[in-house]
PDB file of N, CA and C in Angstrom:
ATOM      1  N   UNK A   1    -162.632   3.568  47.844  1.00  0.00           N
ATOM      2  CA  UNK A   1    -163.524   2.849  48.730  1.00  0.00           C
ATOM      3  C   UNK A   1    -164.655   3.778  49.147  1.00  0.00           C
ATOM      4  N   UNK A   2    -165.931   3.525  49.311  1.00  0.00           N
ATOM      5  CA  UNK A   2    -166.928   4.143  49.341  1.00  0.00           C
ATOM      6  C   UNK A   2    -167.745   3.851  50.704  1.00  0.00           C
ATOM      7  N   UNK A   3    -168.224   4.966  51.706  1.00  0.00           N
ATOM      8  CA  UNK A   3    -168.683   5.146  52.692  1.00  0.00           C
ATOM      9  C   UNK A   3    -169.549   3.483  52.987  1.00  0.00           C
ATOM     10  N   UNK A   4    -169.780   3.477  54.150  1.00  0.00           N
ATOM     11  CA  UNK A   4    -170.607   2.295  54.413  1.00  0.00           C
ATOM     12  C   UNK A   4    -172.235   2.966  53.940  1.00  0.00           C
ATOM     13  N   UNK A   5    -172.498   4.325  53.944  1.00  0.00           N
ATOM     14  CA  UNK A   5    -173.606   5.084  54.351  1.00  0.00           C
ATOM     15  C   UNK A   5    -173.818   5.688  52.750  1.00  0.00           C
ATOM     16  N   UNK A   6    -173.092   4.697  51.745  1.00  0.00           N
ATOM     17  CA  UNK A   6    -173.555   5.684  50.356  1.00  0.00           C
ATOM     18  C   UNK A   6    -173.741   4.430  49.430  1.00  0.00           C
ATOM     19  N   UNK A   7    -174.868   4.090  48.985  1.00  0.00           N
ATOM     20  CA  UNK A   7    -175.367   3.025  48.508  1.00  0.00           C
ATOM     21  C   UNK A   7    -174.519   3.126  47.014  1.00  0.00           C
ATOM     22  N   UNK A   8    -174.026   1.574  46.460  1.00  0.00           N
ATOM     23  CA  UNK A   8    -173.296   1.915  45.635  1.00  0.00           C
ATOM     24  C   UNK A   8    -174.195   1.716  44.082  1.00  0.00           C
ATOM     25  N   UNK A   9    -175.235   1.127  44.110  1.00  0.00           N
ATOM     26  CA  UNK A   9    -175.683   1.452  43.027  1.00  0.00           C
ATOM     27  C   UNK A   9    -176.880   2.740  42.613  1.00  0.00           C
ATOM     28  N   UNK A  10    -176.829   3.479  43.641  1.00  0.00           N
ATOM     29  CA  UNK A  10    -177.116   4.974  42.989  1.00  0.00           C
ATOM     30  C   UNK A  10    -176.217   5.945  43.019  1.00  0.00           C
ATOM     31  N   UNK A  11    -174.757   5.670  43.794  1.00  0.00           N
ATOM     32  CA  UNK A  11    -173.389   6.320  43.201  1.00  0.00           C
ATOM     33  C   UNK A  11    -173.074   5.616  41.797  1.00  0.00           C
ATOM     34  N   UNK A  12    -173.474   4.607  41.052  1.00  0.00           N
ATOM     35  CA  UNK A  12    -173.039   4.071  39.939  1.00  0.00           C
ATOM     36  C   UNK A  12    -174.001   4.843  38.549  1.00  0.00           C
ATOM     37  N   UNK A  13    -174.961   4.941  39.303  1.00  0.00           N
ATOM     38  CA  UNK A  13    -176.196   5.865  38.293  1.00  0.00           C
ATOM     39  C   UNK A  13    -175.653   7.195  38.448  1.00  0.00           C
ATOM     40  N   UNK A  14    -175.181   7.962  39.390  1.00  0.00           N
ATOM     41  CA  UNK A  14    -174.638   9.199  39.754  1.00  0.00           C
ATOM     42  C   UNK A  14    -173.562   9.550  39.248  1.00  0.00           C
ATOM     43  N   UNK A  15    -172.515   8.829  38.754  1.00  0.00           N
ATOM     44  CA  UNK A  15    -171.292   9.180  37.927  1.00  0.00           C
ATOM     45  C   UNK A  15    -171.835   9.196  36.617  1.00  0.00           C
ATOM     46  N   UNK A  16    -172.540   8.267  36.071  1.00  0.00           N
ATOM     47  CA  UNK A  16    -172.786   8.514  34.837  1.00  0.00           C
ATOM     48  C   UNK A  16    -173.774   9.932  34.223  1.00  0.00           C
ATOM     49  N   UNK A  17    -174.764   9.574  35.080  1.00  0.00           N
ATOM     50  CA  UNK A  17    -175.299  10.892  35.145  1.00  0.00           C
ATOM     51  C   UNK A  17    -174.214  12.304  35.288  1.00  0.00           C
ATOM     52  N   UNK A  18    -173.439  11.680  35.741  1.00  0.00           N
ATOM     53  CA  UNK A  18    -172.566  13.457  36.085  1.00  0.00           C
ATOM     54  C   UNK A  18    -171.685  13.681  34.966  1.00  0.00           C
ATOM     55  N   UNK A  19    -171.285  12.191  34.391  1.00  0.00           N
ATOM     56  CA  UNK A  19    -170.314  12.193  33.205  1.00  0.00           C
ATOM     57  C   UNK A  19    -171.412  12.711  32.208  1.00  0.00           C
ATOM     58  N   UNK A  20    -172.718  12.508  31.586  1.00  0.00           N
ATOM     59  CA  UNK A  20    -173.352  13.439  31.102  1.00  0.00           C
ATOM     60  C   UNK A  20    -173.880  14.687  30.797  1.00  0.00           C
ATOM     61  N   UNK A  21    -173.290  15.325  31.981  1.00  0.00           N
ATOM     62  CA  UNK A  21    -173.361  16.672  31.881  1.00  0.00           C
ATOM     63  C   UNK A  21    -174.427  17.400  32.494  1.00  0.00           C
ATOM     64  N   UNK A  22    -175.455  16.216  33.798  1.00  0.00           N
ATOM     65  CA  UNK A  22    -176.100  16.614  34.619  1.00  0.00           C
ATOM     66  C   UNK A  22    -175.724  17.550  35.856  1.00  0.00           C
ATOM     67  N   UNK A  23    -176.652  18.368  35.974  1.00  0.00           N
ATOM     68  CA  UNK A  23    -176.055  19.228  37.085  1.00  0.00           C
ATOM     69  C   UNK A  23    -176.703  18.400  39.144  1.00  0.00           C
ATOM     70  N   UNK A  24    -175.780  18.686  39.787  1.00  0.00           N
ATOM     71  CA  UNK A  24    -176.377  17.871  41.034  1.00  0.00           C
ATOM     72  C   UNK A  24    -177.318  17.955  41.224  1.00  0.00           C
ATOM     73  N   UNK A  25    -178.172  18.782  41.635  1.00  0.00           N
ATOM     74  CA  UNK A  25    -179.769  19.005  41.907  1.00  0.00           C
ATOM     75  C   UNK A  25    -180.510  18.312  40.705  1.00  0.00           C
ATOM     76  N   UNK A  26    -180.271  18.405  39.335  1.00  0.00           N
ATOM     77  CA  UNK A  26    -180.684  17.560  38.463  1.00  0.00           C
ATOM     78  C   UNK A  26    -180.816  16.153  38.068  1.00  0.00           C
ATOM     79  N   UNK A  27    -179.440  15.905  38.968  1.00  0.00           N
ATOM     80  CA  UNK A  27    -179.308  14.451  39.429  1.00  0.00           C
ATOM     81  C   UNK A  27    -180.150  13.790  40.170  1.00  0.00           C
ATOM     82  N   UNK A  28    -180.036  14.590  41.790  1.00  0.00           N
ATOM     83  CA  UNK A  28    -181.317  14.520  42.667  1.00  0.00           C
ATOM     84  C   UNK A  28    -182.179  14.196  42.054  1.00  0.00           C
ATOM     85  N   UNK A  29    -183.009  14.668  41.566  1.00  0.00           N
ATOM     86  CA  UNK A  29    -184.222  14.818  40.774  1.00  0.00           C
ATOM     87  C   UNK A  29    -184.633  13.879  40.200  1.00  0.00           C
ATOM     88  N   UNK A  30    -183.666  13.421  39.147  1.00  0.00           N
ATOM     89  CA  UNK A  30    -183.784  12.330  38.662  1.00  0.00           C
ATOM     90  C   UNK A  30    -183.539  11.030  39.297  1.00  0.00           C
ATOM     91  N   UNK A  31    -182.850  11.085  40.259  1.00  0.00           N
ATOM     92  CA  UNK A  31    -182.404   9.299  41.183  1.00  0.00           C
ATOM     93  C   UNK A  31    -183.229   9.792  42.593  1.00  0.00           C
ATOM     94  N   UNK A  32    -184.231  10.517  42.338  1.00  0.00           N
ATOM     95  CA  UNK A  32    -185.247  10.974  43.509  1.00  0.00           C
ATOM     96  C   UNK A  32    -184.557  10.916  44.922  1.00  0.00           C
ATOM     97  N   UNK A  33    -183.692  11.477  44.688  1.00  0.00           N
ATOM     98  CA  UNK A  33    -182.879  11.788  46.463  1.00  0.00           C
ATOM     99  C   UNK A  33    -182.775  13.205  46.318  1.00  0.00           C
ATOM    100  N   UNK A  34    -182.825  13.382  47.872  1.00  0.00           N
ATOM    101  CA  UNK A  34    -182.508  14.775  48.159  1.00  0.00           C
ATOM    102  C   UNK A  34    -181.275  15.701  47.452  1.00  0.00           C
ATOM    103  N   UNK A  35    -181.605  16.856  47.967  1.00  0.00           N
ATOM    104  CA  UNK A  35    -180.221  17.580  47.407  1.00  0.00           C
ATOM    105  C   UNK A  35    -179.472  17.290  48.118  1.00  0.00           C
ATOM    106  N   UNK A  36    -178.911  17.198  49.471  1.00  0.00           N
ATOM    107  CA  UNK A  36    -178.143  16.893  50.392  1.00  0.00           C
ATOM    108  C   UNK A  36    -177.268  15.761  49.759  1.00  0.00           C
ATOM    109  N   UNK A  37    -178.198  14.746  49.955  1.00  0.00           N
ATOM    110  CA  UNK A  37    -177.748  13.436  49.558  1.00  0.00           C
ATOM    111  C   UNK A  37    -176.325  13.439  48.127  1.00  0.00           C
ATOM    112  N   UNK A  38    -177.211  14.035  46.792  1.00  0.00           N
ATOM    113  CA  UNK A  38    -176.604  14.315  45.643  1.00  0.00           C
ATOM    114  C   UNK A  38    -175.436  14.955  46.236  1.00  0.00           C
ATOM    115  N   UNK A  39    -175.202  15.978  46.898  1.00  0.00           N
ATOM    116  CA  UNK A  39    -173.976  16.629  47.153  1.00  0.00           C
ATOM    117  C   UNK A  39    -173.171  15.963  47.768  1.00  0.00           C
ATOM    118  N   UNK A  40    -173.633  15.120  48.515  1.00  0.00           N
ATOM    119  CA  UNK A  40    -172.680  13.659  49.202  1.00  0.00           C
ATOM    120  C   UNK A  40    -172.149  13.077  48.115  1.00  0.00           C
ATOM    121  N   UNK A  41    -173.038  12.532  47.450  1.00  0.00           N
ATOM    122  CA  UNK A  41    -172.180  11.736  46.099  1.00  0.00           C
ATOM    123  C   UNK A  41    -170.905  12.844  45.124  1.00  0.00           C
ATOM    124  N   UNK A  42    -171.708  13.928  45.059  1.00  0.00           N
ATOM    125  CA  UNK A  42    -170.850  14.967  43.922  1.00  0.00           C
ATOM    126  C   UNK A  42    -169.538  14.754  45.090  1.00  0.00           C
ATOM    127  N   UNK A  43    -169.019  14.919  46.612  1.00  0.00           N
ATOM    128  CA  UNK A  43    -168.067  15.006  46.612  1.00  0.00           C
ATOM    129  C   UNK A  43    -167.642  13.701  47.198  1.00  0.00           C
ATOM    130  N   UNK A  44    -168.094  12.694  47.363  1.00  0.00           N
ATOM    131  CA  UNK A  44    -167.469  11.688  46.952  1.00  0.00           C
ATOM    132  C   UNK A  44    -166.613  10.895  45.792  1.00  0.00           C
ATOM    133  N   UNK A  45    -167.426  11.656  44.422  1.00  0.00           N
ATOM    134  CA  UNK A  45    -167.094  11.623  43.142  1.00  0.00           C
ATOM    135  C   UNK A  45    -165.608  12.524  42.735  1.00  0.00           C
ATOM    136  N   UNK A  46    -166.129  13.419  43.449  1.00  0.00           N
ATOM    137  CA  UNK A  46    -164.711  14.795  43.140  1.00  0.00           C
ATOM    138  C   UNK A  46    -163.925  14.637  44.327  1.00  0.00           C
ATOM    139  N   UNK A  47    -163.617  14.107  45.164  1.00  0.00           N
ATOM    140  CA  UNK A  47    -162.719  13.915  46.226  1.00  0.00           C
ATOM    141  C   UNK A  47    -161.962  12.141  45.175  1.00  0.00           C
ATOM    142  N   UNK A  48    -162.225  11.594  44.892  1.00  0.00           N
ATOM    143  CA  UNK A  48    -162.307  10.224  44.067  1.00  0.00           C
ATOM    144  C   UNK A  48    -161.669  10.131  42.609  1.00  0.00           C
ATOM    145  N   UNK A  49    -161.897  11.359  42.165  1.00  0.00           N
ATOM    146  CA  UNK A  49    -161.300  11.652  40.801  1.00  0.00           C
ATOM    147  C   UNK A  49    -160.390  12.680  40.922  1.00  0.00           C
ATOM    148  N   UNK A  50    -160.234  13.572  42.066  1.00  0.00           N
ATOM    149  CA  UNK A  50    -159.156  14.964  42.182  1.00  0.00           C
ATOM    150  C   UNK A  50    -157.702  14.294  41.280  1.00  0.00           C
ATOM    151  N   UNK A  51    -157.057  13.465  41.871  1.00  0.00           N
ATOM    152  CA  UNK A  51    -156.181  12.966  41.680  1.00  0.00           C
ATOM    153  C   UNK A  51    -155.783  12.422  40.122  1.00  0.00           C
ATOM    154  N   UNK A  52    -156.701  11.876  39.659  1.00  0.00           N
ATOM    155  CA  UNK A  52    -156.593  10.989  38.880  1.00  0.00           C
ATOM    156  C   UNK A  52    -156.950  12.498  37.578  1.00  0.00           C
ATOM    157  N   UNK A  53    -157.952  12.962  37.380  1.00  0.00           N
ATOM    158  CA  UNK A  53    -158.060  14.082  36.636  1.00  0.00           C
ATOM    159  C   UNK A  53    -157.208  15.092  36.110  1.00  0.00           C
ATOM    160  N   UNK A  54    -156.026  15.258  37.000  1.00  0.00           N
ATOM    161  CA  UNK A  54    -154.925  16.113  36.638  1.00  0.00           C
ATOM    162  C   UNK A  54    -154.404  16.310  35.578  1.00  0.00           C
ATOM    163  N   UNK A  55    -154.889  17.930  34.845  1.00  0.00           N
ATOM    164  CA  UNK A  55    -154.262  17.682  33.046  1.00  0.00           C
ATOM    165  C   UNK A  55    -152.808  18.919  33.772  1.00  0.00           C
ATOM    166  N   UNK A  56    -151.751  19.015  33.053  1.00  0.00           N
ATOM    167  CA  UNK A  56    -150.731  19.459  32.988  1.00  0.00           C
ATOM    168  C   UNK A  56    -150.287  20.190  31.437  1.00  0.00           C
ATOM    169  N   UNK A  57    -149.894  21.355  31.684  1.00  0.00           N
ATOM    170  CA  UNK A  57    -150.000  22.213  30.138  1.00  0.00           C
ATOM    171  C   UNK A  57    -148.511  22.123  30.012  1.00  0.00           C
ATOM    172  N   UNK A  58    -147.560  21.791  29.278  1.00  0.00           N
ATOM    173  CA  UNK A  58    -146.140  22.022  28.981  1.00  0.00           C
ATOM    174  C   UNK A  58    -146.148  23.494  29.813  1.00  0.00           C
ATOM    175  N   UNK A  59    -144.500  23.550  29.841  1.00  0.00           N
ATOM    176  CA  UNK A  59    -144.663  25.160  30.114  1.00  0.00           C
ATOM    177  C   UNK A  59    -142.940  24.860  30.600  1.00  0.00           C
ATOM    178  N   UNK A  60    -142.474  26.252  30.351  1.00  0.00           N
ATOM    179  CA  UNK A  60    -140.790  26.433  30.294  1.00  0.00           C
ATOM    180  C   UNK A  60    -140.221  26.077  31.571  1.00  0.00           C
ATOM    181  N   UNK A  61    -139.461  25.189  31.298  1.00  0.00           N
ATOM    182  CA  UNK A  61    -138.397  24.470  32.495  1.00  0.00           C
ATOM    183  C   UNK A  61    -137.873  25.478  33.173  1.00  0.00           C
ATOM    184  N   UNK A  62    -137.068  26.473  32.839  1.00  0.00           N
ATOM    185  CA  UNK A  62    -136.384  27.512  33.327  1.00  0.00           C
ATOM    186  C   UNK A  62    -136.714  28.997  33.683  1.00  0.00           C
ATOM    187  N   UNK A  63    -136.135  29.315  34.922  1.00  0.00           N
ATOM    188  CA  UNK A  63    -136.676  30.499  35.200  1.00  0.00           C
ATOM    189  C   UNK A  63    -136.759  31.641  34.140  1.00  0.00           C
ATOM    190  N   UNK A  64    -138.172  32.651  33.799  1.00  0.00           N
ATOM    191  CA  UNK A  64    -137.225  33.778  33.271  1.00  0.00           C
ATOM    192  C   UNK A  64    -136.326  34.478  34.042  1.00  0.00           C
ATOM    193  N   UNK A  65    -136.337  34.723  35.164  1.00  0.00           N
ATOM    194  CA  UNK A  65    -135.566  35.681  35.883  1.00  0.00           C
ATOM    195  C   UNK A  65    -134.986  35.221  37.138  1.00  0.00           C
ATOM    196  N   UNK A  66    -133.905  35.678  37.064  1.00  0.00           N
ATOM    197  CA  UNK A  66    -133.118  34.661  38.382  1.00  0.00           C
ATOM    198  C   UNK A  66    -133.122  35.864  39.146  1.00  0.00           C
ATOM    199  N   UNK A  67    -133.205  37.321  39.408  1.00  0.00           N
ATOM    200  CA  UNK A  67    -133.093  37.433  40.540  1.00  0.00           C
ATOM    201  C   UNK A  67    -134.842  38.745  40.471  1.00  0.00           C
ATOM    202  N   UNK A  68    -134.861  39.440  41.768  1.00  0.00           N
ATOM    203  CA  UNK A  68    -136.100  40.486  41.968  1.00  0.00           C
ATOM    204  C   UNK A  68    -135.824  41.571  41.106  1.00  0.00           C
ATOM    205  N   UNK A  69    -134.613  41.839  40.579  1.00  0.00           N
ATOM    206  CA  UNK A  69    -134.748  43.155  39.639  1.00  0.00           C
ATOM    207  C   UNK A  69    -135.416  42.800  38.376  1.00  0.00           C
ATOM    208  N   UNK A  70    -134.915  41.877  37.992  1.00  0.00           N
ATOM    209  CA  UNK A  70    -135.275  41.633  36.585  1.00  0.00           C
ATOM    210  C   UNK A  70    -136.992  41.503  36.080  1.00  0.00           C
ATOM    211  N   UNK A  71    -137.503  41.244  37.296  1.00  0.00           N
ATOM    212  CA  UNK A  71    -139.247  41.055  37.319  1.00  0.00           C
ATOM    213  C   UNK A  71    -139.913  42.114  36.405  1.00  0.00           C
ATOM    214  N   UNK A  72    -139.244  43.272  36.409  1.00  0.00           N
ATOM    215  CA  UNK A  72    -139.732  44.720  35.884  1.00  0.00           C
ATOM    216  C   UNK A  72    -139.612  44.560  34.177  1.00  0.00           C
ATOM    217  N   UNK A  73    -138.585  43.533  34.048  1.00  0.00           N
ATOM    218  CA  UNK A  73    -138.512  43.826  32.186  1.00  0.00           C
ATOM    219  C   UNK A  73    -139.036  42.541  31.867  1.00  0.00           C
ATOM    220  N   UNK A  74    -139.400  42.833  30.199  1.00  0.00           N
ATOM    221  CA  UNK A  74    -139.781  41.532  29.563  1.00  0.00           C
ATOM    222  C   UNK A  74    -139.210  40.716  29.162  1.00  0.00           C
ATOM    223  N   UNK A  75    -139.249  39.153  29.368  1.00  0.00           N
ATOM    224  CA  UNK A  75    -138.315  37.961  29.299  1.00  0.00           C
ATOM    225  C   UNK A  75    -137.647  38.457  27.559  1.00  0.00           C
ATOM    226  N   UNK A  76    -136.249  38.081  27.467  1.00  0.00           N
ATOM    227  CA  UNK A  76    -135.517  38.153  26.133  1.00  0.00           C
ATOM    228  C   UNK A  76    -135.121  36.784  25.932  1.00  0.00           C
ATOM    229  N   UNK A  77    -134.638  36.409  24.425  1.00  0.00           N
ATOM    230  CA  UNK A  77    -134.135  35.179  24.446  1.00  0.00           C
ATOM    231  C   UNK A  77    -132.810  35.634  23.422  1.00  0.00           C
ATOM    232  N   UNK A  78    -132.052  34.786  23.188  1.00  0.00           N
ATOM    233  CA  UNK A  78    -130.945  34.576  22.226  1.00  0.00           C
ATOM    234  C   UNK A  78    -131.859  33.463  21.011  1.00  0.00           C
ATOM    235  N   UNK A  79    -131.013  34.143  20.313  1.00  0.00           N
ATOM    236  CA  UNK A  79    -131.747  33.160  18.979  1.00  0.00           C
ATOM    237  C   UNK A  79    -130.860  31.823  19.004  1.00  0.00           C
ATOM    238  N   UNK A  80    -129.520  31.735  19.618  1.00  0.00           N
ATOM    239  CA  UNK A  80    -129.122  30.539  19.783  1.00  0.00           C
ATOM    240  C   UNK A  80    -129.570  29.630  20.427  1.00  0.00           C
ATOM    241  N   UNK A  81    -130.539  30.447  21.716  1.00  0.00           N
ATOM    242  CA  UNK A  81    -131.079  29.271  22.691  1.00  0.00           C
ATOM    243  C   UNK A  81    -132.540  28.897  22.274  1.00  0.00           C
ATOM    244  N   UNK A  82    -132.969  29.555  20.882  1.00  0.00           N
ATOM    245  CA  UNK A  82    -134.132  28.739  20.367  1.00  0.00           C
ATOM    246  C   UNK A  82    -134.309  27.532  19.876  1.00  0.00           C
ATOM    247  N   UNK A  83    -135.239  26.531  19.820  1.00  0.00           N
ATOM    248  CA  UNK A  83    -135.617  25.210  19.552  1.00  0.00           C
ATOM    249  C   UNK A  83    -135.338  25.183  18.159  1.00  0.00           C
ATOM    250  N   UNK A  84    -135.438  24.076  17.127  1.00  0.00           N
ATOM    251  CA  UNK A  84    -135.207  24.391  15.768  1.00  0.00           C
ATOM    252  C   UNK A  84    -137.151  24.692  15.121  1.00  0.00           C
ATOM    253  N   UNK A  85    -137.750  24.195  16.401  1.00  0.00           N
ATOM    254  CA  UNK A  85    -139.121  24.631  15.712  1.00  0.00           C
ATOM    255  C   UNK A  85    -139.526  25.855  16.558  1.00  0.00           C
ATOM    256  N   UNK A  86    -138.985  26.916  17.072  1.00  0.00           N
ATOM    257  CA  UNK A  86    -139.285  27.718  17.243  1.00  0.00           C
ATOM    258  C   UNK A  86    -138.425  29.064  16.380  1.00  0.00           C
ATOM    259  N   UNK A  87    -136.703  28.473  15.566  1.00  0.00           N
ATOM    260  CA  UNK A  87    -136.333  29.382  14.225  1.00  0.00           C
ATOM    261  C   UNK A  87    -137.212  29.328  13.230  1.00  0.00           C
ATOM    262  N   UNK A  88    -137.543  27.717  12.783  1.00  0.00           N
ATOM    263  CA  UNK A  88    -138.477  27.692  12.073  1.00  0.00           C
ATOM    264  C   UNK A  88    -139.803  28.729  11.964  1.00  0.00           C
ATOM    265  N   UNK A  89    -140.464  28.704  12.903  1.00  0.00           N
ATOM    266  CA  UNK A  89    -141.601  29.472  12.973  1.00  0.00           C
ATOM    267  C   UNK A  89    -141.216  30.840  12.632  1.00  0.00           C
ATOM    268  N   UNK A  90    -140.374  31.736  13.501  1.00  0.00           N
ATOM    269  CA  UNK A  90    -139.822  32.905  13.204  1.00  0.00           C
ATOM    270  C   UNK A  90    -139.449  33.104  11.891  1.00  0.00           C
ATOM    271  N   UNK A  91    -138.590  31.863  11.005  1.00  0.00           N
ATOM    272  CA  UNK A  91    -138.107  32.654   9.532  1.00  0.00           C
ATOM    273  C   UNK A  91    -139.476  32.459   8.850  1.00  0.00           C
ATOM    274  N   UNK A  92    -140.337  31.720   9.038  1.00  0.00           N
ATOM    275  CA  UNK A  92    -141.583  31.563   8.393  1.00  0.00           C
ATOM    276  C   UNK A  92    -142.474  32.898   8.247  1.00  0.00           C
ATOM    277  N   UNK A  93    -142.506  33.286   9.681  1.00  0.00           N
ATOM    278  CA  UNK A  93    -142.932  34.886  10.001  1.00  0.00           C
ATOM    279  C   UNK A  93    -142.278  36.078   9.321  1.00  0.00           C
ATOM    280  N   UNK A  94    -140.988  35.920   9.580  1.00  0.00           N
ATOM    281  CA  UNK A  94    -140.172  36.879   8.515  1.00  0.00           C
ATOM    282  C   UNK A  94    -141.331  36.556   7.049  1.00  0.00           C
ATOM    283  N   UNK A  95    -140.561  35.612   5.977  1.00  0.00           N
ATOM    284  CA  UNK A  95    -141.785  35.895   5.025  1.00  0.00           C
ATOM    285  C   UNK A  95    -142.604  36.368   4.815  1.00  0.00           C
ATOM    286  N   UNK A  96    -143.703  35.999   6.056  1.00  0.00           N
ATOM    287  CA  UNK A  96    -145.120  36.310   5.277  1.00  0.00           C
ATOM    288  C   UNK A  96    -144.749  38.365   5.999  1.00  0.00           C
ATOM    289  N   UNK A  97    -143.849  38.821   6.130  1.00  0.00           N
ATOM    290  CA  UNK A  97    -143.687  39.915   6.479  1.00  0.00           C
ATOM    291  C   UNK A  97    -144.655  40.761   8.168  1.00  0.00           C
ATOM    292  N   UNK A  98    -144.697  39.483   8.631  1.00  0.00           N
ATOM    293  CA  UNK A  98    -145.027  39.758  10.292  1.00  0.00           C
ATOM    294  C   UNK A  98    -144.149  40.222  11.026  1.00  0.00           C
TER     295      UNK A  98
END
């Protein structure tokens, strides 16, 4: 929902413009409003999308280290507790002699 005080069809020119790869002051410029103004919209826009934008990278379920000593060494694994595409990769490596 959008301010009573932010007109919605130059926030509608203002996303697109921003989805283009305009910078705010450039925006300004172009939808002839102040800089002020533009920065109203930029965080109306980014307060509006925070949420929804969220990318998430995989990344290991389990701790490496369960307690404060262990912080000092480098994570080890068992070759039993590898994935079958992570033996894979390894005997592949063996080969090419890596």
């Amino acid at each position: 929902m959008l301010s009573k005080k932010i007109n919605y069809h130059i926030y509608n020119r203002f996303i697109i413009l921003k989805t283009l790869g305009y910078t705010v002051k450039d925006i300004g410029e172009i939808l002839n409003i102040s800089y002020q103004k533009s920065q109203k919209y930029n965080f109306h826009y980014n307060t509006k999308n925070l949420i929804k934008n969220k990318a998430y990278i995989g990344s290991k379920e389990e701790p490496y280290y369960y307690n404060e000593w262990e912080y000092s060494s480098l994570p080890t694994y068992k070759f039993d507790e590898l994935s079958d595409r992570e033996k894979q990769f390894y005997f592949e490596n063996l080969k090419k002699g890596n």
